[in-house]
Protein backbone atom coordinates (compact mmCIF):
# COMPACT_ATOMS: atom_id res chain seq x y z
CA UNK A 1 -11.61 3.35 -0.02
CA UNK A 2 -14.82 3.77 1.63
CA UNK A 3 -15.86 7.22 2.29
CA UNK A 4 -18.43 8.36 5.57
CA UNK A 5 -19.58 11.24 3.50
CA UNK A 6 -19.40 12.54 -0.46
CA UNK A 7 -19.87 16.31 -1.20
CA UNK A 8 -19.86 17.52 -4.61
CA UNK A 9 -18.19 21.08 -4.03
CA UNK A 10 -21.10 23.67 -5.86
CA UNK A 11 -20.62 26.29 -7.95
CA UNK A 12 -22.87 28.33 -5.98
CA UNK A 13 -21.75 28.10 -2.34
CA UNK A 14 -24.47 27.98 0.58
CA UNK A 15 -23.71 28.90 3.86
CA UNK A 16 -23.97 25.27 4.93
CA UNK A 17 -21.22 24.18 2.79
CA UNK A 18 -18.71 26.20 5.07
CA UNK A 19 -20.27 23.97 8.50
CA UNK A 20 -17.74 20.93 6.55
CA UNK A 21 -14.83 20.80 9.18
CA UNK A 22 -12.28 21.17 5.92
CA UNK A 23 -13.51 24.25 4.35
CA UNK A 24 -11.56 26.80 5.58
CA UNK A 25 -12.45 30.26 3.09
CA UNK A 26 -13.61 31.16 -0.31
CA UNK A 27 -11.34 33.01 -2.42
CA UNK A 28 -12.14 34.87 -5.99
CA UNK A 29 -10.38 35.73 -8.60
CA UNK A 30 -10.47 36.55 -12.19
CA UNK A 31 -7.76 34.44 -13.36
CA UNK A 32 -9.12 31.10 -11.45
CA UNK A 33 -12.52 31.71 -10.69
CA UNK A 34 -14.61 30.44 -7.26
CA UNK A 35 -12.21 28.39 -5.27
CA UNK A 36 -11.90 27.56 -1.80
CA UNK A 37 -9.40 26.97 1.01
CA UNK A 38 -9.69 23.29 2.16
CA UNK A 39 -8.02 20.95 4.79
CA UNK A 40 -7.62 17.37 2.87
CA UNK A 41 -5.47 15.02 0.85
CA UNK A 42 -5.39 14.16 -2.58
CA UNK A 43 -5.77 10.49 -3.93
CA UNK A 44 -1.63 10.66 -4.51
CA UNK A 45 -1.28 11.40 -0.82
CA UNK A 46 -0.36 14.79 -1.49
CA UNK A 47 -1.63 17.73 0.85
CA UNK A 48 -4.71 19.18 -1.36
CA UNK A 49 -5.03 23.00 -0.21
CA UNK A 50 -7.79 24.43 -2.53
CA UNK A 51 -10.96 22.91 -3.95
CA UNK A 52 -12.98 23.95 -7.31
CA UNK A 53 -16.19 23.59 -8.18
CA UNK A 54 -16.80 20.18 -9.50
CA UNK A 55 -14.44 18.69 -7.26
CA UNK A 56 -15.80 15.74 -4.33
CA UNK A 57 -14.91 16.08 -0.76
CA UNK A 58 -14.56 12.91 1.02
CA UNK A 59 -14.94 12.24 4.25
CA UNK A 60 -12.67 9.24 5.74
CA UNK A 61 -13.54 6.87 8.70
CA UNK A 62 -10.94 8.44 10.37
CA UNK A 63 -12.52 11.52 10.21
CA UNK A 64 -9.72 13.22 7.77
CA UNK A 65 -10.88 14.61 4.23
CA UNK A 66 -9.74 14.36 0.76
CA UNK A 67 -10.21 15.94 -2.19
CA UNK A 68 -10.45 14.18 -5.81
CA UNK A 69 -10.34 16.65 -7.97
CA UNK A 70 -12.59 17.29 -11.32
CA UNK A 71 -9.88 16.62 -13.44
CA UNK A 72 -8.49 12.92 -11.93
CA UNK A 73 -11.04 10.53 -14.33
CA UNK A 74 -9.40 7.64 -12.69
CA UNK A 75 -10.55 8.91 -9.16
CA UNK A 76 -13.23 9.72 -10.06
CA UNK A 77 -14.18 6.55 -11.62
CA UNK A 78 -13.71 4.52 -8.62
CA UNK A 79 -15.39 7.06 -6.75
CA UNK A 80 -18.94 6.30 -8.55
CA UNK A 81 -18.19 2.51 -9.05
CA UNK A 82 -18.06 2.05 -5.20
């Protein structure tokens, strides 16, 4: 899939990083950490509501988002191949 726009989601989060049209909030907690509330799909088609640092958000031609998370290896590959 070819992707308009790649964003590494940071561990520290930057004011900018909220302008992306998917990020919704930020929520904390001591169990889970930093995560935040996001808009997008995940590579199974699924609907992906949060986002962790490490994860990519991808922007679509379309102008939809999805989310691959940290822990899909497979997704991930293809993601740096292409």
């Amino acid at each position: 899939m070819n992707y308009t726009q790649i964003i590494k989601v940071p561990k520290r989060v930057k004011t900018s990083f909220f302008y992306l049209d998917c990020v919704l909030s930020a929520c904390k907690s001591a169990q889970d950490g930093i995560s935040y509330i996001i808009d997008a799909v995940s590579p199974l088609g699924t609907v992906a509501l949060m986002a962790y640092p490490g994860d990519y958000l991808c922007k679509r031609g379309d102008g939809s988002w999805g989310r691959i998370s940290s822990w899909d290896t497979l997704a991930l590959e293809e993601l740096h191949i292409k």
